[in-house]
Protein backbone atom coordinates (compact mmCIF):
# COMPACT_ATOMS: atom_id res chain seq x y z
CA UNK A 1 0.00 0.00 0.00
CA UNK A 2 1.28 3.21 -1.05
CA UNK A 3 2.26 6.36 1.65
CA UNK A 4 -0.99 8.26 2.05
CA UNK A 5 -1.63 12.08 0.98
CA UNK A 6 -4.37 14.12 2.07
CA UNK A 7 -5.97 15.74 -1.28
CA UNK A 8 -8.28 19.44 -1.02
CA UNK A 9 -11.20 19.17 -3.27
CA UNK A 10 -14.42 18.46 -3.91
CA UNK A 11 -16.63 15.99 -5.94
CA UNK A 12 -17.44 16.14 -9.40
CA UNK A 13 -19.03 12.93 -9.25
CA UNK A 14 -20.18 10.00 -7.81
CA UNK A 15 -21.14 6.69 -8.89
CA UNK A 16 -22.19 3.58 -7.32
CA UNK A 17 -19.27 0.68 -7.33
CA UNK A 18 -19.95 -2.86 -6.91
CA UNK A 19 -22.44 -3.66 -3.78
CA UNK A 20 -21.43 -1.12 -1.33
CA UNK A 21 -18.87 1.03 -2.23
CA UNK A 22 -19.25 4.26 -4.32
CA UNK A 23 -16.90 5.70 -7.32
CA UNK A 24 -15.97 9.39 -7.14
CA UNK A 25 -14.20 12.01 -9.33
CA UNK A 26 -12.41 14.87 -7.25
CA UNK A 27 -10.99 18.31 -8.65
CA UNK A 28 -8.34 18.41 -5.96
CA UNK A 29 -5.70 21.53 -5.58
CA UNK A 30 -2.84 18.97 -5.28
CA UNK A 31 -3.14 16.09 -7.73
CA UNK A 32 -5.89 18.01 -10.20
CA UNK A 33 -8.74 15.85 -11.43
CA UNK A 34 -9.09 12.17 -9.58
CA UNK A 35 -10.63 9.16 -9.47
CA UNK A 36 -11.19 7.28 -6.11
CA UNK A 37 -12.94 5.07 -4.75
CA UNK A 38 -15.05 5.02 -1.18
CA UNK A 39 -14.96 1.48 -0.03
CA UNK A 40 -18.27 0.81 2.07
CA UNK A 41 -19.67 4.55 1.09
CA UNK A 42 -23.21 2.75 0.67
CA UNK A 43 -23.15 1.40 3.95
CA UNK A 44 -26.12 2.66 6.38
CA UNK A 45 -23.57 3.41 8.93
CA UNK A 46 -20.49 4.78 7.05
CA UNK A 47 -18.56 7.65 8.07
CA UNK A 48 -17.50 8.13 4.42
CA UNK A 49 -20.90 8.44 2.99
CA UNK A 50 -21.42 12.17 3.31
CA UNK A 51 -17.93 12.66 1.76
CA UNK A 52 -19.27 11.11 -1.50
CA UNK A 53 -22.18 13.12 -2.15
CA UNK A 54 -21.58 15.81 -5.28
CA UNK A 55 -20.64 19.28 -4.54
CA UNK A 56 -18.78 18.04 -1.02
CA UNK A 57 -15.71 19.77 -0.50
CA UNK A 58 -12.82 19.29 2.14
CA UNK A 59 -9.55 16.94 3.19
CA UNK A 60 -9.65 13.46 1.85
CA UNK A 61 -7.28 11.09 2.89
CA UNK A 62 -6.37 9.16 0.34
CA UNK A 63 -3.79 6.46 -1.41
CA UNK A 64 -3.13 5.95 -4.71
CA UNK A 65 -3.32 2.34 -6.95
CA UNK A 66 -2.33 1.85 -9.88
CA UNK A 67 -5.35 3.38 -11.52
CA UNK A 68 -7.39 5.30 -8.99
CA UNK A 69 -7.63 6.35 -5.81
CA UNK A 70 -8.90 4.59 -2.10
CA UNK A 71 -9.95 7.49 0.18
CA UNK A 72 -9.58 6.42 3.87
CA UNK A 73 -10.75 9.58 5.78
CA UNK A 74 -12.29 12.80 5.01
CA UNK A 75 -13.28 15.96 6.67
CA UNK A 76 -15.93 17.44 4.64
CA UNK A 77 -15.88 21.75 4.96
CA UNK A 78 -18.86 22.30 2.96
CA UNK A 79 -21.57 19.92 1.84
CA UNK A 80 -23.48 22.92 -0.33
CA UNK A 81 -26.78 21.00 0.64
CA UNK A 82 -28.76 24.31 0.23
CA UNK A 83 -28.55 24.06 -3.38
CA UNK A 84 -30.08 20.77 -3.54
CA UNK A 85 -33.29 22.65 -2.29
CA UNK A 86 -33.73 24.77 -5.05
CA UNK A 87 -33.81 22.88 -8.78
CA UNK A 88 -32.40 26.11 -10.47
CA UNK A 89 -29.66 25.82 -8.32
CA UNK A 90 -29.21 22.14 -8.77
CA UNK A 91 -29.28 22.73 -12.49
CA UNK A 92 -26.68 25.30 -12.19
CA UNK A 93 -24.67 23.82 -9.93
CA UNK A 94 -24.28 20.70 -11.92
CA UNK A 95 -23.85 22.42 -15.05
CA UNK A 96 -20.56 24.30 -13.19
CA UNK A 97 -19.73 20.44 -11.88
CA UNK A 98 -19.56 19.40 -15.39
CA UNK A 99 -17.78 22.01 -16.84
CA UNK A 100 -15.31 21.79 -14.72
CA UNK A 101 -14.79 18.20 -15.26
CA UNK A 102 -14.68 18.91 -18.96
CA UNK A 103 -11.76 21.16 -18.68
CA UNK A 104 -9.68 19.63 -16.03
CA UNK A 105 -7.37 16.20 -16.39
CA UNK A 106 -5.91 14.22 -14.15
CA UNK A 107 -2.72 14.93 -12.94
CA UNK A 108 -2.64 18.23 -14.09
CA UNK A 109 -2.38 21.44 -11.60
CA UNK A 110 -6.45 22.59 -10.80
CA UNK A 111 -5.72 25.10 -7.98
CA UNK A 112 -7.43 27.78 -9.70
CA UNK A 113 -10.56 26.09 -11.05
CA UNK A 114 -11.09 24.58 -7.73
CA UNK A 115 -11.11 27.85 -6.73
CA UNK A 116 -13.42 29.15 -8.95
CA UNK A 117 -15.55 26.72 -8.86
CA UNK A 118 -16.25 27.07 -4.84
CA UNK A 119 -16.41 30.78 -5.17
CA UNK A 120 -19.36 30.54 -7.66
CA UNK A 121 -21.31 27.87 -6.04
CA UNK A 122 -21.13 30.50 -2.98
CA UNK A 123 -22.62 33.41 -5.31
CA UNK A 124 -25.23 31.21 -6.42
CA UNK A 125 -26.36 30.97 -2.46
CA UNK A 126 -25.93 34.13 -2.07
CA UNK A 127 -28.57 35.04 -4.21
CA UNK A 128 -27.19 38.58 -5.18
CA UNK A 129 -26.77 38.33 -8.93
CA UNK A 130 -28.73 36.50 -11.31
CA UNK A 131 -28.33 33.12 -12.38
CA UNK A 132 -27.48 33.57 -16.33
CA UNK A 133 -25.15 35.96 -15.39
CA UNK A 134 -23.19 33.72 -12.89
CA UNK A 135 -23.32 31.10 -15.15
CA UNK A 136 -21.38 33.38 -18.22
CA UNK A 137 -18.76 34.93 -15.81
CA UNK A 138 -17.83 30.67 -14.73
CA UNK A 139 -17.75 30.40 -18.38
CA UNK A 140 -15.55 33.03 -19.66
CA UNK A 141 -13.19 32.64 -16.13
CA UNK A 142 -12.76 28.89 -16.89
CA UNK A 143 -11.39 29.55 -20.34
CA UNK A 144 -8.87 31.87 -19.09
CA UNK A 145 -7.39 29.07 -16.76
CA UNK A 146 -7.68 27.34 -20.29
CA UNK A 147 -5.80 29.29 -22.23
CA UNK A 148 -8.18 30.10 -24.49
CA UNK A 149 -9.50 33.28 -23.21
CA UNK A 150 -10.60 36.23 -25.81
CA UNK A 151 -8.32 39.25 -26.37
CA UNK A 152 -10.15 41.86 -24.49
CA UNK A 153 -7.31 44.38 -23.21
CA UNK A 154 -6.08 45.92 -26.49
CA UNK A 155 -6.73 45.96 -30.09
CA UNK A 156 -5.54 42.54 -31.86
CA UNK A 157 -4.14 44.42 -34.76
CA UNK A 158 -2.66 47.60 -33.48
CA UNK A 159 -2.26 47.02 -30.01
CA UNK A 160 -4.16 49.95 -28.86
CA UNK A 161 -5.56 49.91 -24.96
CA UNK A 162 -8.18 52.89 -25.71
CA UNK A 163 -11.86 52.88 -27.47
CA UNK A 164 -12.09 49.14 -27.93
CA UNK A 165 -15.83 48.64 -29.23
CA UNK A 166 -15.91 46.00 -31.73
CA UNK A 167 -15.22 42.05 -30.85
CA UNK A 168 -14.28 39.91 -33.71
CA UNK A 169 -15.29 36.16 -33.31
CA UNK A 170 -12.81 35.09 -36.43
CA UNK A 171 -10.10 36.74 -34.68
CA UNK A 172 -11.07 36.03 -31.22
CA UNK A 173 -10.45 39.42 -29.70
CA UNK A 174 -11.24 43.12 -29.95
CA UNK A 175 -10.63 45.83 -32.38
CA UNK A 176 -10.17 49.67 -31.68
CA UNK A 177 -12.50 51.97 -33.24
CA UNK A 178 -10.28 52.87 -36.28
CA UNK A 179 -9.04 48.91 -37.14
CA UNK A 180 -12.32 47.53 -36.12
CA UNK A 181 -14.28 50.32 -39.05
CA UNK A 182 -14.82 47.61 -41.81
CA UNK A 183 -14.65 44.50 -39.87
CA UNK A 184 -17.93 41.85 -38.80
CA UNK A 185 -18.44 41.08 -35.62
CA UNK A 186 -20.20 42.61 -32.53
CA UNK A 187 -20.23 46.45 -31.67
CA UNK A 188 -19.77 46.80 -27.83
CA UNK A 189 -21.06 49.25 -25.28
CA UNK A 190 -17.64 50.52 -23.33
CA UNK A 191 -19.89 48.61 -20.33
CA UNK A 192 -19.75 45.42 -22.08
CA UNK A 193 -15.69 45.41 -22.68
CA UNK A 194 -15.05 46.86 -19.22
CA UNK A 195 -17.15 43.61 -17.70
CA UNK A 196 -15.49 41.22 -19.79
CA UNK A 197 -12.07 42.88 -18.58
CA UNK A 198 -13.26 42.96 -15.47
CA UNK A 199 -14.41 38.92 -15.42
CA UNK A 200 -10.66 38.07 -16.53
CA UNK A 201 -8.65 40.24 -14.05
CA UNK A 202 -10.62 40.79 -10.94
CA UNK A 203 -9.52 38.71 -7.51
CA UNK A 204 -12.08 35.86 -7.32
CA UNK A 205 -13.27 37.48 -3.79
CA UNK A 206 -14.60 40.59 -5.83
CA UNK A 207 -15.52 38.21 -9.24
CA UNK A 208 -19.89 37.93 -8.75
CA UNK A 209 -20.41 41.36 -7.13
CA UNK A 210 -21.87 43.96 -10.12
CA UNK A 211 -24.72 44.32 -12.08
CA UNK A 212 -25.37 44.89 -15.33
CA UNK A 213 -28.02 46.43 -17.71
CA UNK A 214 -30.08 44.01 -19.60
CA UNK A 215 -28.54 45.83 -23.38
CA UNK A 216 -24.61 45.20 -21.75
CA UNK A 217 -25.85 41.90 -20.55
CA UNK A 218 -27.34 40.92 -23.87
CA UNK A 219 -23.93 41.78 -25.60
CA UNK A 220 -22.07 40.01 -23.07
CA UNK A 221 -24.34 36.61 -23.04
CA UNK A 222 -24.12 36.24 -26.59
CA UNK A 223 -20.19 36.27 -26.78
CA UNK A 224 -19.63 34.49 -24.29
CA UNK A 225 -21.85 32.00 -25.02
CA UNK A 226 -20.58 31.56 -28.77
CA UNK A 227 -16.74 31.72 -27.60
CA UNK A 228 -17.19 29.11 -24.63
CA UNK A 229 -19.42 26.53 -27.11
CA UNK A 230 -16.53 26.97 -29.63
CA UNK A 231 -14.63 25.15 -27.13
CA UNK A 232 -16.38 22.14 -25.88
CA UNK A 233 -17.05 19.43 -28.43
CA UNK A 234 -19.86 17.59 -26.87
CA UNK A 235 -23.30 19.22 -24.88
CA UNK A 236 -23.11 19.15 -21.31
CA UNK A 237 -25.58 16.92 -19.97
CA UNK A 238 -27.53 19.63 -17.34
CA UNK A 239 -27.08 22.52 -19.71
CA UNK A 240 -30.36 21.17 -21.58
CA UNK A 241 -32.06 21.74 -18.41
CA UNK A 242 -30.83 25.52 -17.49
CA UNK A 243 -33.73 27.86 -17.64
């Protein structure tokens, strides 16, 4: 049996495995996206069983086979059972768990989008900004761990910080004023590129706390949404069932 580590994360998902154990997927801070299993999770009496439900986050003990996990112990933080009350929030919420299995792997370093993805399943108990909106700033923020963020900052052809209004989808980024004159492609309010800059830069403590006008939102929704589909090859599963 291998040394054991204690992994931060929570769970993606969870799976029933052979007569009483239960199958998980964890987006941990040290080891990225894993697989382990719970070995009597299904058990009436188990301490491990509310350390397998989805959303759970905490300290899981755990050592590693040769192709998945055995978690031992855990210490769960946060359950998030509040959102199982609500169905919008379910929805959401599993739509955010699924996207953030979609861009994760195993092995690789998931510090940030564990991050991320605790901060916004906090806004949407909170209750302060609306869902579609919560659900487009996850979006956009999870393609900039990615990589594959849009050029919001300065014009993609001359390099220009100042009057950025229109956003290219062919080019994946903004134009100034003057480059952007006989291009396609969506002409922004100044509100709409100062949210999107604002959604890739801010600290995630300060990320789900503005508003915005249903015109900037409009603007905003409909890039994001076309950008973020251009990068997942297969529909999520829950996103049929946002409202």
């Amino acid at each position: 049996m291998s040394e054991r580590t204690t992994l931060t994360g929570m769970v993606l998902k969870s799976a029933p495995s052979g007569e009483y154990d239960r199958r998980i997927v964890l987006l941990t801070r040290e080891k990225g996206k894993v697989t382990a299993f719970v070995r009597g999770a299904r058990r009436p009496k188990s301490a491990l069983q509310a350390a397998t439900g989805l959303f759970a986050f905490g300290s899981f003990e755990a050592y590693e086979g040769k192709s998945a996990w055995t978690i031992v112990k855990a210490e769960i933080r946060e359950h998030f059972l509040d959102i199982a009350k609500d169905l919008d929030l379910t929805i959401y919420g599993s739509y955010f768990l699924e996207a953030a299995d979609y861009f994760t792997a195993e092995g690789d370093e998931a510090s940030d989008q564990l991050n991320l993805l605790y901060v916004t399943l906090r806004a949407l108990l909170k209750g302060q900004m609306e869902l579609p909106l919560i659900r487009r700033i996850y979006e956009l923020r999870t393609l900039y761990y990615n990589g594959t963020y849009p050029e919001v900052f300065s014009c993609i052809q001359c390099g220009k910080k100042e009057n950025l209004e229109r956003f290219d989808f062919y080019s994946h980024g903004l134009f100034c004023a003057e480059c952007g004159k006989n291009r396609k492609g969506i002409r922004l309010e100044k509100a709409s590129v100062y949210a999107l800059q604002f959604i890739l830069s801010a600290p995630l403590e300060k990320l789900y706390s503005f508003r915005l006008n249903e015109k900037v939102f409009a603007q905003i929704d409909q890039m994001i949404n076309r950008i973020f589909q251009s990068y997942v090859d297969r529909p999520f599963n829950s996103a049929a069932f946002l409202p």
